[in-house]
PDB file of N, CA and C in Angstrom:
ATOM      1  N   UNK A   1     -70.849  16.417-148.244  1.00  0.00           N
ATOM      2  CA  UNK A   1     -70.567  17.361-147.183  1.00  0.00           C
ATOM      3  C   UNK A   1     -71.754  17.444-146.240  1.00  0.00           C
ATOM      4  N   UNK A   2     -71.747  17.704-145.027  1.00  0.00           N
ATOM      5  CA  UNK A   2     -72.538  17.709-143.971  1.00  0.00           C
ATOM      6  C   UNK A   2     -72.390  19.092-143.262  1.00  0.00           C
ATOM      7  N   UNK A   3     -73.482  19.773-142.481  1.00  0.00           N
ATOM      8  CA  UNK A   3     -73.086  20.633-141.735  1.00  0.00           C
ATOM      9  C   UNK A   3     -72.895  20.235-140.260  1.00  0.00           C
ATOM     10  N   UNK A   4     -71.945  21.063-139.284  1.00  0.00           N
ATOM     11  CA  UNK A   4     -71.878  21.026-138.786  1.00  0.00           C
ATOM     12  C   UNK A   4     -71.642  22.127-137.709  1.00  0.00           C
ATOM     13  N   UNK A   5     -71.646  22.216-136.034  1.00  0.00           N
ATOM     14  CA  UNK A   5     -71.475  23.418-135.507  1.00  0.00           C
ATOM     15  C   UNK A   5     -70.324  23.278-134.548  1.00  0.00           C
ATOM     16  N   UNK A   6     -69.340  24.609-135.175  1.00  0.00           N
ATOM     17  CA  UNK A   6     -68.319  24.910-135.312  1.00  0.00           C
ATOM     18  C   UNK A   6     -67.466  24.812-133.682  1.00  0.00           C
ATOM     19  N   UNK A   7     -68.614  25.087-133.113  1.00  0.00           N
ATOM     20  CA  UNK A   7     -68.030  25.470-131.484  1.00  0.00           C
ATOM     21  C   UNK A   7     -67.813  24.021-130.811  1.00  0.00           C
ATOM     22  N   UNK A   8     -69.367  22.959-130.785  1.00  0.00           N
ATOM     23  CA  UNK A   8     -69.702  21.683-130.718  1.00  0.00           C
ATOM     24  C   UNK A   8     -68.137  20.747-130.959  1.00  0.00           C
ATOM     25  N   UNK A   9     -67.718  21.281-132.236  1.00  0.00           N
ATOM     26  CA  UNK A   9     -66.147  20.379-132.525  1.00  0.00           C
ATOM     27  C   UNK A   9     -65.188  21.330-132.165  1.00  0.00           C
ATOM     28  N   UNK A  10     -65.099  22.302-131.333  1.00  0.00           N
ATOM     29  CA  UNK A  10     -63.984  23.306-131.167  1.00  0.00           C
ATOM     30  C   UNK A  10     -63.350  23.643-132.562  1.00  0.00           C
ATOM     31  N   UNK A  11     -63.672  23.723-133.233  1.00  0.00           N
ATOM     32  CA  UNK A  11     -62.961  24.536-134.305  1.00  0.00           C
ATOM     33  C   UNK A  11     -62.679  26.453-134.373  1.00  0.00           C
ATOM     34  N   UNK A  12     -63.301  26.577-133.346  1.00  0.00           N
ATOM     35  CA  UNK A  12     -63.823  28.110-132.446  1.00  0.00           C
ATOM     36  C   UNK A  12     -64.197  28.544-131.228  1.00  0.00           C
ATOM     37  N   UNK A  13     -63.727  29.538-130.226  1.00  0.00           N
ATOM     38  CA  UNK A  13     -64.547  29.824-129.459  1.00  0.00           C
ATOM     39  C   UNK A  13     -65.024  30.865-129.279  1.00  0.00           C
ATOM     40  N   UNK A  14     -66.307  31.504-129.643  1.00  0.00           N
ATOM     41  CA  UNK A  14     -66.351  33.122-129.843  1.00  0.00           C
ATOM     42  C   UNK A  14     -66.469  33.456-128.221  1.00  0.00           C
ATOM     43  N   UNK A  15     -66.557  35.027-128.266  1.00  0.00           N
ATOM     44  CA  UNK A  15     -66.712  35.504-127.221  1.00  0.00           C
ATOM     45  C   UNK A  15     -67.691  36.194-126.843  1.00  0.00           C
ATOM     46  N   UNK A  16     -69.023  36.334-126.440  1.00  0.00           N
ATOM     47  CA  UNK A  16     -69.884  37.354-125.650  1.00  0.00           C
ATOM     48  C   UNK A  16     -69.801  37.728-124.539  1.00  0.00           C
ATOM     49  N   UNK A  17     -70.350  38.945-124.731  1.00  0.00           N
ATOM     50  CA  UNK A  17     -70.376  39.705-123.310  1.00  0.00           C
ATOM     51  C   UNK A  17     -72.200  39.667-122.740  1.00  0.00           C
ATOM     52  N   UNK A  18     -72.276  39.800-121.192  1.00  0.00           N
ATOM     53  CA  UNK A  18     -73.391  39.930-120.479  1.00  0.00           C
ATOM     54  C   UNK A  18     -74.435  41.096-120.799  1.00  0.00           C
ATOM     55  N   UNK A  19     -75.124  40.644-121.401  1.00  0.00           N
ATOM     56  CA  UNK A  19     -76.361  41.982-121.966  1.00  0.00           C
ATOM     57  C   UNK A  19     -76.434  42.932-120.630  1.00  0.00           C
ATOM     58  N   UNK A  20     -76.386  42.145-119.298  1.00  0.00           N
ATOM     59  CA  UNK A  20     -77.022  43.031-117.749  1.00  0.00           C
ATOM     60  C   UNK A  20     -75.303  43.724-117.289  1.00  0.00           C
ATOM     61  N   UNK A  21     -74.247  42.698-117.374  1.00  0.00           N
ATOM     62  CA  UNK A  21     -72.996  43.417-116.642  1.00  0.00           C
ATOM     63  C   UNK A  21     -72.043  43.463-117.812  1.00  0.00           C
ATOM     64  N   UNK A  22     -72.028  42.983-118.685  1.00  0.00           N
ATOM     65  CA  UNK A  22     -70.850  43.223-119.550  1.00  0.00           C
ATOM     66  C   UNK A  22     -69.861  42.142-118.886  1.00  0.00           C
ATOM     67  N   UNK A  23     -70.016  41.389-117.966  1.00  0.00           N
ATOM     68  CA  UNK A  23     -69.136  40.238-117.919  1.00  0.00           C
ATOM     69  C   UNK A  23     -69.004  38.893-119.054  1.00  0.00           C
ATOM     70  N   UNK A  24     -68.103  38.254-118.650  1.00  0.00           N
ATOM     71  CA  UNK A  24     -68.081  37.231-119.847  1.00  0.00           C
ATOM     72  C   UNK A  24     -68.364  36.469-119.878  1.00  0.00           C
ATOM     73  N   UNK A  25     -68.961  35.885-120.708  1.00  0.00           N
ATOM     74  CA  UNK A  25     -70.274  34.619-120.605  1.00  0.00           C
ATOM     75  C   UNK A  25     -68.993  33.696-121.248  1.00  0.00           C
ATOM     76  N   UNK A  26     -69.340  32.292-120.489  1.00  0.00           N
ATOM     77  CA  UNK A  26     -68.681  30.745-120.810  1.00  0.00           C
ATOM     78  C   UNK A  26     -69.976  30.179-121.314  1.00  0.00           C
ATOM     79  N   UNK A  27     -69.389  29.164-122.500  1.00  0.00           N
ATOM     80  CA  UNK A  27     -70.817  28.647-122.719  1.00  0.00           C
ATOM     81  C   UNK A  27     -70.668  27.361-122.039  1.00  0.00           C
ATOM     82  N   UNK A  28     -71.793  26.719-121.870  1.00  0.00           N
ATOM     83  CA  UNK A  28     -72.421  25.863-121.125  1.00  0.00           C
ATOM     84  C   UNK A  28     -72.840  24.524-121.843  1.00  0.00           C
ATOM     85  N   UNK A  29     -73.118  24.731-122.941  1.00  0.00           N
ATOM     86  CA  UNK A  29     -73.647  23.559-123.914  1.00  0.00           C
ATOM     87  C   UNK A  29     -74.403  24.085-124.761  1.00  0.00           C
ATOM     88  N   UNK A  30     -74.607  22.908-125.597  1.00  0.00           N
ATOM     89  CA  UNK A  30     -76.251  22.895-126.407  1.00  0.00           C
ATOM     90  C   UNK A  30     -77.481  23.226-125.779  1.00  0.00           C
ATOM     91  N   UNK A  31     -78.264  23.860-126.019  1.00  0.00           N
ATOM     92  CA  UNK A  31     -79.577  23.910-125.758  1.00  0.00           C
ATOM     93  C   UNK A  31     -80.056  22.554-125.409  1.00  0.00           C
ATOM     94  N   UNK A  32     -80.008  21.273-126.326  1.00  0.00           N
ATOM     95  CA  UNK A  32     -80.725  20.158-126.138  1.00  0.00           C
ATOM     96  C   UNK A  32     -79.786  19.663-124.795  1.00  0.00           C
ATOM     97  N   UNK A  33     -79.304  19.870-124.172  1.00  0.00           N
ATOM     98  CA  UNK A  33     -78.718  19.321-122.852  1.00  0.00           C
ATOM     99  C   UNK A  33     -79.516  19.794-121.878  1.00  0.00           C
ATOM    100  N   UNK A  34     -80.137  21.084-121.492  1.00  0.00           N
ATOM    101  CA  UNK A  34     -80.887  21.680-120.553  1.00  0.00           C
ATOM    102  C   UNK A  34     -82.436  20.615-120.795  1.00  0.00           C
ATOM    103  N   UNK A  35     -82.715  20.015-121.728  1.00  0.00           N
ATOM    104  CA  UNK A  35     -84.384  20.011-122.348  1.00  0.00           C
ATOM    105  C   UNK A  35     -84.499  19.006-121.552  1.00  0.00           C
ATOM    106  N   UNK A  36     -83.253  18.064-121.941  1.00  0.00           N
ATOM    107  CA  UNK A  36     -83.771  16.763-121.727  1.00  0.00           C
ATOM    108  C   UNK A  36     -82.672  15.715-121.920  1.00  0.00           C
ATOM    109  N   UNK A  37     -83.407  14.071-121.731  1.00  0.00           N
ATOM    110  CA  UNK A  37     -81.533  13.580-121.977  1.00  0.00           C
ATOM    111  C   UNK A  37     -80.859  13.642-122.912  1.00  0.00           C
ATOM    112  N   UNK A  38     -79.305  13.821-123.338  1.00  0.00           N
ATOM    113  CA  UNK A  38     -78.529  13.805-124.112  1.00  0.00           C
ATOM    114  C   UNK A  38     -77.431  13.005-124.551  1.00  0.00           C
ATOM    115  N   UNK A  39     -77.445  13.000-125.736  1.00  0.00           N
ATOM    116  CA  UNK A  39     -76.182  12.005-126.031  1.00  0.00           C
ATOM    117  C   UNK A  39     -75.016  13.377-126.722  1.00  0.00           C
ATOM    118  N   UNK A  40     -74.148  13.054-126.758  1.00  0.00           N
ATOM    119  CA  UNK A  40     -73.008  13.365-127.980  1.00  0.00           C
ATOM    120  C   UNK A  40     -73.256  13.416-129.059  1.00  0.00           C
ATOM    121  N   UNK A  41     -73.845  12.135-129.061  1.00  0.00           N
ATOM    122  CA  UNK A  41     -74.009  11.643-130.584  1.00  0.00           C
ATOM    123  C   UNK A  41     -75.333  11.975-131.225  1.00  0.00           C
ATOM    124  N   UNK A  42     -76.371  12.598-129.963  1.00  0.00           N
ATOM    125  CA  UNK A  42     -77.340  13.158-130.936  1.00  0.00           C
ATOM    126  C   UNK A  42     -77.584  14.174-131.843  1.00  0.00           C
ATOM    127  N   UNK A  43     -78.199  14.068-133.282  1.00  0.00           N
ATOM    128  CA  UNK A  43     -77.913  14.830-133.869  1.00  0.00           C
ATOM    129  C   UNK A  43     -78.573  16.066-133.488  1.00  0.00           C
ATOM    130  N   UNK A  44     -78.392  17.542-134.620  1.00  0.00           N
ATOM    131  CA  UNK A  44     -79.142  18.790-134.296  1.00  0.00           C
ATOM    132  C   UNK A  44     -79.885  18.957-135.331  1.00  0.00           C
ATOM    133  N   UNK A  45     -80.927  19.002-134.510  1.00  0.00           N
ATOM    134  CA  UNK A  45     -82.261  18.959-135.584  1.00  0.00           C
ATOM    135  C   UNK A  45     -82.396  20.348-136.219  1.00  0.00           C
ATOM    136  N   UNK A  46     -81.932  21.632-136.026  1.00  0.00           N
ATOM    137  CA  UNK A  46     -82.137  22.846-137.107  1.00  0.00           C
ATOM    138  C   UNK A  46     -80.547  22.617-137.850  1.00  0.00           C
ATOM    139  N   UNK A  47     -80.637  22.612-138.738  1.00  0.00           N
ATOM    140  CA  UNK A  47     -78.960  22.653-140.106  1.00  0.00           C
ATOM    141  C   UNK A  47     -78.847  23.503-139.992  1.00  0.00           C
ATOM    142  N   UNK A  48     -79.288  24.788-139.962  1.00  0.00           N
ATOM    143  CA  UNK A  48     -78.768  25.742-140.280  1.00  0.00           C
ATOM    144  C   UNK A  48     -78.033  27.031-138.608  1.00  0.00           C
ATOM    145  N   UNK A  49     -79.017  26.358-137.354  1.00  0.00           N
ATOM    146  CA  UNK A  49     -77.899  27.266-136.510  1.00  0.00           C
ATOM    147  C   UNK A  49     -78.060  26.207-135.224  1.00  0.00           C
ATOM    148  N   UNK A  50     -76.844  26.143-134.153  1.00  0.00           N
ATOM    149  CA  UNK A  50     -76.807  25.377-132.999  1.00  0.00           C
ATOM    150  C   UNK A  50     -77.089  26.209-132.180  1.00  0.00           C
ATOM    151  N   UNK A  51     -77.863  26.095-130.844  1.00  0.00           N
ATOM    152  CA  UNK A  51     -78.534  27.031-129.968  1.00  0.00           C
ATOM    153  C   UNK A  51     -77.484  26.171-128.890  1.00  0.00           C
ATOM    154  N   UNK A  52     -76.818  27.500-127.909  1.00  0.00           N
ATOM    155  CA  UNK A  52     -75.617  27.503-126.920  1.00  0.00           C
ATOM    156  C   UNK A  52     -76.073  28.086-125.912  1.00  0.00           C
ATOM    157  N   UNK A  53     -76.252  27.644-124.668  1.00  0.00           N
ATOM    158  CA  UNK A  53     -76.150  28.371-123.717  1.00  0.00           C
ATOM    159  C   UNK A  53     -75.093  29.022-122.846  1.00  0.00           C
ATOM    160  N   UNK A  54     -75.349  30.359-122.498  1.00  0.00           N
ATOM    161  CA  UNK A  54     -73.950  30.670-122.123  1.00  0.00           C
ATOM    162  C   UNK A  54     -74.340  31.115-120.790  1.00  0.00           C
ATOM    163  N   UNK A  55     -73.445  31.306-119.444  1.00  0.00           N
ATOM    164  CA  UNK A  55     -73.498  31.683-118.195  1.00  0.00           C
ATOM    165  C   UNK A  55     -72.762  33.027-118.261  1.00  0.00           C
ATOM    166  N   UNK A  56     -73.075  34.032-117.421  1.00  0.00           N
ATOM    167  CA  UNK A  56     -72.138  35.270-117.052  1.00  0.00           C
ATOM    168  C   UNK A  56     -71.362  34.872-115.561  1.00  0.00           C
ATOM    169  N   UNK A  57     -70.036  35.443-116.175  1.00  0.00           N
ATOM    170  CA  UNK A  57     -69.260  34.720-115.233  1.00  0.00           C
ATOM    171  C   UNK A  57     -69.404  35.346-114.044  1.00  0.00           C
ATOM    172  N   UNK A  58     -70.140  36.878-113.920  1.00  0.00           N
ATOM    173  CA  UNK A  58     -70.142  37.624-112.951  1.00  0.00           C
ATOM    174  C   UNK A  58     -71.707  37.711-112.005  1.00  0.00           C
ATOM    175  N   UNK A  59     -72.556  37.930-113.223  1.00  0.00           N
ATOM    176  CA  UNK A  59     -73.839  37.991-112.429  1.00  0.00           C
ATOM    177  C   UNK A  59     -74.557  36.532-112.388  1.00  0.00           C
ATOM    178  N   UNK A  60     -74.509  36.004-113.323  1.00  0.00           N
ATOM    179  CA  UNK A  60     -75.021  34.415-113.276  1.00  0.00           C
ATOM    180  C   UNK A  60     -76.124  34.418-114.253  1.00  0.00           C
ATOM    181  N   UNK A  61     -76.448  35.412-115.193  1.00  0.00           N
ATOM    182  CA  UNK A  61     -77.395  35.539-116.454  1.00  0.00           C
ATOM    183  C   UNK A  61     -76.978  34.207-117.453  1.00  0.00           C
ATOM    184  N   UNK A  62     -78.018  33.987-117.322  1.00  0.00           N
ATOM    185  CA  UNK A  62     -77.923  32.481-118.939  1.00  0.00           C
ATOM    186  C   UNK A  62     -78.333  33.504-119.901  1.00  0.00           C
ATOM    187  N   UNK A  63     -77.760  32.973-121.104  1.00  0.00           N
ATOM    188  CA  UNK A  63     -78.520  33.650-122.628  1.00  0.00           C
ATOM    189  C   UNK A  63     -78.419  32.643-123.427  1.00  0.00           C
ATOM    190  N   UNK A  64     -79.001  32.738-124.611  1.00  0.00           N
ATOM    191  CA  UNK A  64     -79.135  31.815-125.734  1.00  0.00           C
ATOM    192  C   UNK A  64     -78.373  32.128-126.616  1.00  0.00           C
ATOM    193  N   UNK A  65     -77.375  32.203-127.620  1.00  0.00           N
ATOM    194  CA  UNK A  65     -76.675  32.414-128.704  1.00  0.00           C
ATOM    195  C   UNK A  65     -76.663  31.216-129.645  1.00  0.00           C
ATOM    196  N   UNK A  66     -77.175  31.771-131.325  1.00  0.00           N
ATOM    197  CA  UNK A  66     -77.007  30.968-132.309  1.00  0.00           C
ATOM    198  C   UNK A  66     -75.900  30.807-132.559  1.00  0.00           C
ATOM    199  N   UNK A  67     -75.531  29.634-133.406  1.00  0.00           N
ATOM    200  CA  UNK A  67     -74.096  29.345-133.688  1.00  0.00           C
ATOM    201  C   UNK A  67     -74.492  28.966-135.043  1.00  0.00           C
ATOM    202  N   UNK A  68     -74.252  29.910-136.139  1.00  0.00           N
ATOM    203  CA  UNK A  68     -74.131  29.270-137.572  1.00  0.00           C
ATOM    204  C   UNK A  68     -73.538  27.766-137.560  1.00  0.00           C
ATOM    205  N   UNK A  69     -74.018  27.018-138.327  1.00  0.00           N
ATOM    206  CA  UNK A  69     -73.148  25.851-138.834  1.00  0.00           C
ATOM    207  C   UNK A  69     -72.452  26.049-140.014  1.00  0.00           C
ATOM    208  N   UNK A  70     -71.220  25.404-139.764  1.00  0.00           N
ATOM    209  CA  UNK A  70     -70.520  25.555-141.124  1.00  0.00           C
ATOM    210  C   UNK A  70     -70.351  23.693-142.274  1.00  0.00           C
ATOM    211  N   UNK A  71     -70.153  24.380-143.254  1.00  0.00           N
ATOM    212  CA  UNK A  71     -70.088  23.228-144.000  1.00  0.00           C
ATOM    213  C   UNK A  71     -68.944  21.940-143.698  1.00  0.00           C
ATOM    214  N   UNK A  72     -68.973  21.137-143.353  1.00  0.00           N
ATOM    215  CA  UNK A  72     -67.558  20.049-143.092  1.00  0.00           C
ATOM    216  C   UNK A  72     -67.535  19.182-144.211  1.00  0.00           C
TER     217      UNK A  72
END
């Protein structure tokens, strides 16, 4: 078994709200997409949570949200 993150394969899409407006944040990607170049296929170097960036759909706030990995 391997872990994996849950959102990354759509098996989920949670929902947050904007810490500043309470609007609804879309996420955006992985963290490692903003850093630098990316593949698909690269792996995630912490096992235990995937870092997501999310946009507010209203004010334009980025935030960071962990994403547990689950077991596959």
């Amino acid at each position: 078994m391997m872990k994996i993150c849950p959102l990354c394969n759509t098996m989920y899409e949670p929902k947050f709200l904007c810490e500043n407006c309470s609007g609804l944040l879309k996420d955006k990607g992985r963290l490692q997409e903003y850093l630098g170049p990316y593949s698909a296929d690269m792996p995630i170097e912490n096992y235990e949570y995937c870092t997501h960036i999310y946009k507010c759909s209203i004010c334009g706030r980025l935030e960071k949200h962990e994403i547990r990995m689950v077991l596959y």
